[in-house]
Every structure is written in structure tokens, then in C-alpha cells.
Protein backbone atom coordinates (compact mmCIF):
# COMPACT_ATOMS: atom_id res chain seq x y z
CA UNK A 1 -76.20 -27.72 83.83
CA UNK A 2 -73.95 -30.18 81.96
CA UNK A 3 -71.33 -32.62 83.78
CA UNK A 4 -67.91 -33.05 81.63
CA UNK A 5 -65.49 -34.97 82.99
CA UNK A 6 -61.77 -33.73 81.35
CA UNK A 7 -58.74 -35.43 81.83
CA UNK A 8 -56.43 -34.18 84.53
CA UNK A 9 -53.95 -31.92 83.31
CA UNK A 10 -50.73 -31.21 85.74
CA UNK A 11 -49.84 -27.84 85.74
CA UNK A 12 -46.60 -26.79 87.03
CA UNK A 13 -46.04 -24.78 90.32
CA UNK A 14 -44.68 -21.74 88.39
CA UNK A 15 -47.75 -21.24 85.92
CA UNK A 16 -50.50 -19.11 86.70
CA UNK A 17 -52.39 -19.87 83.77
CA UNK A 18 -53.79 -22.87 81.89
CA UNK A 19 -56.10 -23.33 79.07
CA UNK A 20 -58.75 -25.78 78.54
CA UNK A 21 -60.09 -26.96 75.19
CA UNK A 22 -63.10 -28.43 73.84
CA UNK A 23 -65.74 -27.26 75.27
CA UNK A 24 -69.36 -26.95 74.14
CA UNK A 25 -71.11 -24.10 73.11
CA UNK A 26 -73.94 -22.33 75.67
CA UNK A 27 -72.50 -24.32 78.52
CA UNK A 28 -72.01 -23.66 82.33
CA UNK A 29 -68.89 -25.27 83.98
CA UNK A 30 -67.70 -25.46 87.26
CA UNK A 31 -63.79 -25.61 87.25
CA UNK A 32 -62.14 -26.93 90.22
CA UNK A 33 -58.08 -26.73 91.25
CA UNK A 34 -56.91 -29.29 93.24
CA UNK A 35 -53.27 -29.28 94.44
CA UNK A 36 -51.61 -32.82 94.93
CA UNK A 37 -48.77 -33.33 97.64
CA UNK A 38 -47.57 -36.16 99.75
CA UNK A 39 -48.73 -36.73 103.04
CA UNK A 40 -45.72 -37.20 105.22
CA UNK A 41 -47.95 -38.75 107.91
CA UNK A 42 -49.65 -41.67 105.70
CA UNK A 43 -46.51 -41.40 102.89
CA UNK A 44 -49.65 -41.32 100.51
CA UNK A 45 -50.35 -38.97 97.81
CA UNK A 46 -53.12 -36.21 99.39
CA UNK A 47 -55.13 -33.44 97.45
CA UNK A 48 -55.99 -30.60 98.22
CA UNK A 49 -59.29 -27.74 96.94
CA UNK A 50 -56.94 -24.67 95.93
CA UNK A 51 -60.10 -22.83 94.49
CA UNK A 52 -63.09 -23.59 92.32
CA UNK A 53 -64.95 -21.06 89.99
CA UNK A 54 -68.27 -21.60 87.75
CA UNK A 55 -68.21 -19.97 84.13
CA UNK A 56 -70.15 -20.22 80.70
CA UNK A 57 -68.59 -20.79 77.34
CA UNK A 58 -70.39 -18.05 74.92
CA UNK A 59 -72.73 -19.11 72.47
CA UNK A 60 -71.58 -20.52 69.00
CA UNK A 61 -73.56 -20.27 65.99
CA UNK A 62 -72.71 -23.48 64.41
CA UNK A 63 -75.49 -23.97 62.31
CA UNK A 64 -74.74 -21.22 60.00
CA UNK A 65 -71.50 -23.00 59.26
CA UNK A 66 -73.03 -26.50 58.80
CA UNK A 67 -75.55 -25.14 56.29
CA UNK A 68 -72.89 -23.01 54.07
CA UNK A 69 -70.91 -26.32 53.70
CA UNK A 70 -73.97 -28.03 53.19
CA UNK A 71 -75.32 -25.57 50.67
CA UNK A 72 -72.01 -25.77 49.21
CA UNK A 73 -72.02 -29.87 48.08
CA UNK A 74 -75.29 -29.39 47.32
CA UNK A 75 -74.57 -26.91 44.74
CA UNK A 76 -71.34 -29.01 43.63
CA UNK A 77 -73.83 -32.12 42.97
CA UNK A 78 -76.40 -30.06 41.33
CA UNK A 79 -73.33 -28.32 38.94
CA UNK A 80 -71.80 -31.77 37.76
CA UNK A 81 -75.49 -33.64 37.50
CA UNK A 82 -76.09 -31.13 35.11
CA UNK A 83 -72.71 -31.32 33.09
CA UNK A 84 -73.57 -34.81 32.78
CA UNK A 85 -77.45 -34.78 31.83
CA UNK A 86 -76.17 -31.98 29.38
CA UNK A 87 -73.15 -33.89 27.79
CA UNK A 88 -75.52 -37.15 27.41
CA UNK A 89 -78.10 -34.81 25.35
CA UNK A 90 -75.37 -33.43 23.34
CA UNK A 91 -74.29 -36.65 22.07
CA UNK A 92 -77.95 -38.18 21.95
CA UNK A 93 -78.41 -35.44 19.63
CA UNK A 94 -75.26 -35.67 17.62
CA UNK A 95 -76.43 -39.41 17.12
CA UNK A 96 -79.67 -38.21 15.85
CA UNK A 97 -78.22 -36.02 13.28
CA UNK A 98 -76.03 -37.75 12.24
CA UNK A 99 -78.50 -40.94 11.80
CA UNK A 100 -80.76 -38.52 9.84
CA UNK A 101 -77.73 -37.28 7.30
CA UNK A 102 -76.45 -40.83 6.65
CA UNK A 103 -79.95 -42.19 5.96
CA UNK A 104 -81.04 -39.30 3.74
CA UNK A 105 -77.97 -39.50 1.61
CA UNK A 106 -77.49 -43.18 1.31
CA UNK A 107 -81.09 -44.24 0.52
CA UNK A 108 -81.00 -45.60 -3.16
CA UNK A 109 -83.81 -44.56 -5.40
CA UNK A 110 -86.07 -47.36 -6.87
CA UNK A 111 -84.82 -48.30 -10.60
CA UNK A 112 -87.65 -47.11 -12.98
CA UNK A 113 -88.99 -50.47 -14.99
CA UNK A 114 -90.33 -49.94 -18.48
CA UNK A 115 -92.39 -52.27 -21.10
CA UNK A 116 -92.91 -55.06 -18.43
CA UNK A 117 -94.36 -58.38 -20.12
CA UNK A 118 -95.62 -60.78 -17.44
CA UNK A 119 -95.24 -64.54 -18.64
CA UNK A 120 -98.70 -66.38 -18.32
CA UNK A 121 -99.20 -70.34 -18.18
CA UNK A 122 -100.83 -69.78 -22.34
CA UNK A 123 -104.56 -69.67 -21.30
């Protein structure tokens, strides 16, 4: 058994019919009308039980909502980490490449040296 307190609604003398919002799931109530008139003895405002009734709100599955949106932004994180990871190989790699072309073709071959004399001190 669960105690809510609601905020008192007025509900006009003509309407049969009111709705209340917000409840929780699985619940048992107890609902309560109370009519409020003026006393004309004690010129104070009196109320009045009209009727009370005990019901139970049905039972909500809110978990399988919770864990679709969860599954959801866990699939959206997992989907951009990977564009990201992926895009910073791409370009890692492009570097490499492109370090291994310009190196390969740049890379000046050693001049070939023919009839070398060395100088000696004359002994």
C-alpha cells in the first residue's frame, strides 16, 4: 500500500467525471470525494465524505522502454567512436605512405669517387 498525497482539484457541481494523472505503476489507491459547503451555523467552510473507492493502476512495463533508449545511445556512441578510430587510421596511414614515397624518391645516391690520392705528411 502506497500513500500519495495529490493536490486538491475542485470539480464543478455539474461534472460527473474527473481524471487524475500521474500515478505509479502496480499501485493501490484509495480515492476519496469530499464535498465542501458553508456551514450556516459556524459561517465556516465544512466538508463533507460524498464517497470513497480503492483501485489499482495496471502494471507498466517501463523497463523495456528504458533499455531500448538505452540500447539506442549506446549504439550511437559505439557508431561515431568507430568513425573516429577509423578516420584517425586512415590518415595515420596516408601519413605513412606518403612518408615512404617522398623518402624513396628524394634520397640522393652517393657520387661514385675514382683515382683517390690521399696526401701523406712525406714519410
Amino acid at each position: 500500500f502506497t500513500l500519495v498525497s495529490f493536490s486538491p482539484r475542485m470539480i464543478p457541481p455539474t461534472s460527473k467525471t474527473f481524471l487524475v494523472n500521474n500515478l505509479a505503476a502496480g499501485t493501490v489507491y484509495d480515492l476519496c470525494v469530499l464535498a465542501i459547503y458553508d456551514d450556516g451555523i459556524t459561517s465556516l467552510t465544512a466538508t463533507r465524505v460524498v464517497g470513497c473507492t480503492q483501485f489499482t493502476t495496471e502494471q507498466d512495463y517501463v523497463r523495456c522502454h528504458f533499455m531500448q533508449s538505452q540500447f539506442l545511445g549506446g549504439t550511437m556512441i559505439i557508431i561515431i567512436g568507430g568513425i573516429i578510430v577509423a578516420s584517425v587510421l586512415v590518415f595515420i596511414i596516408i601519413l605513412m605512405i606518403r612518408y615512404k614515397v617522398c623518402n624513396n624518391n628524394g634520397q640522393q645516391k652517393a657520387t661514385k669517387v675514382s683515382n683517390v690520392y690521399s696526401q701523406t705528411n712525406g714519410a
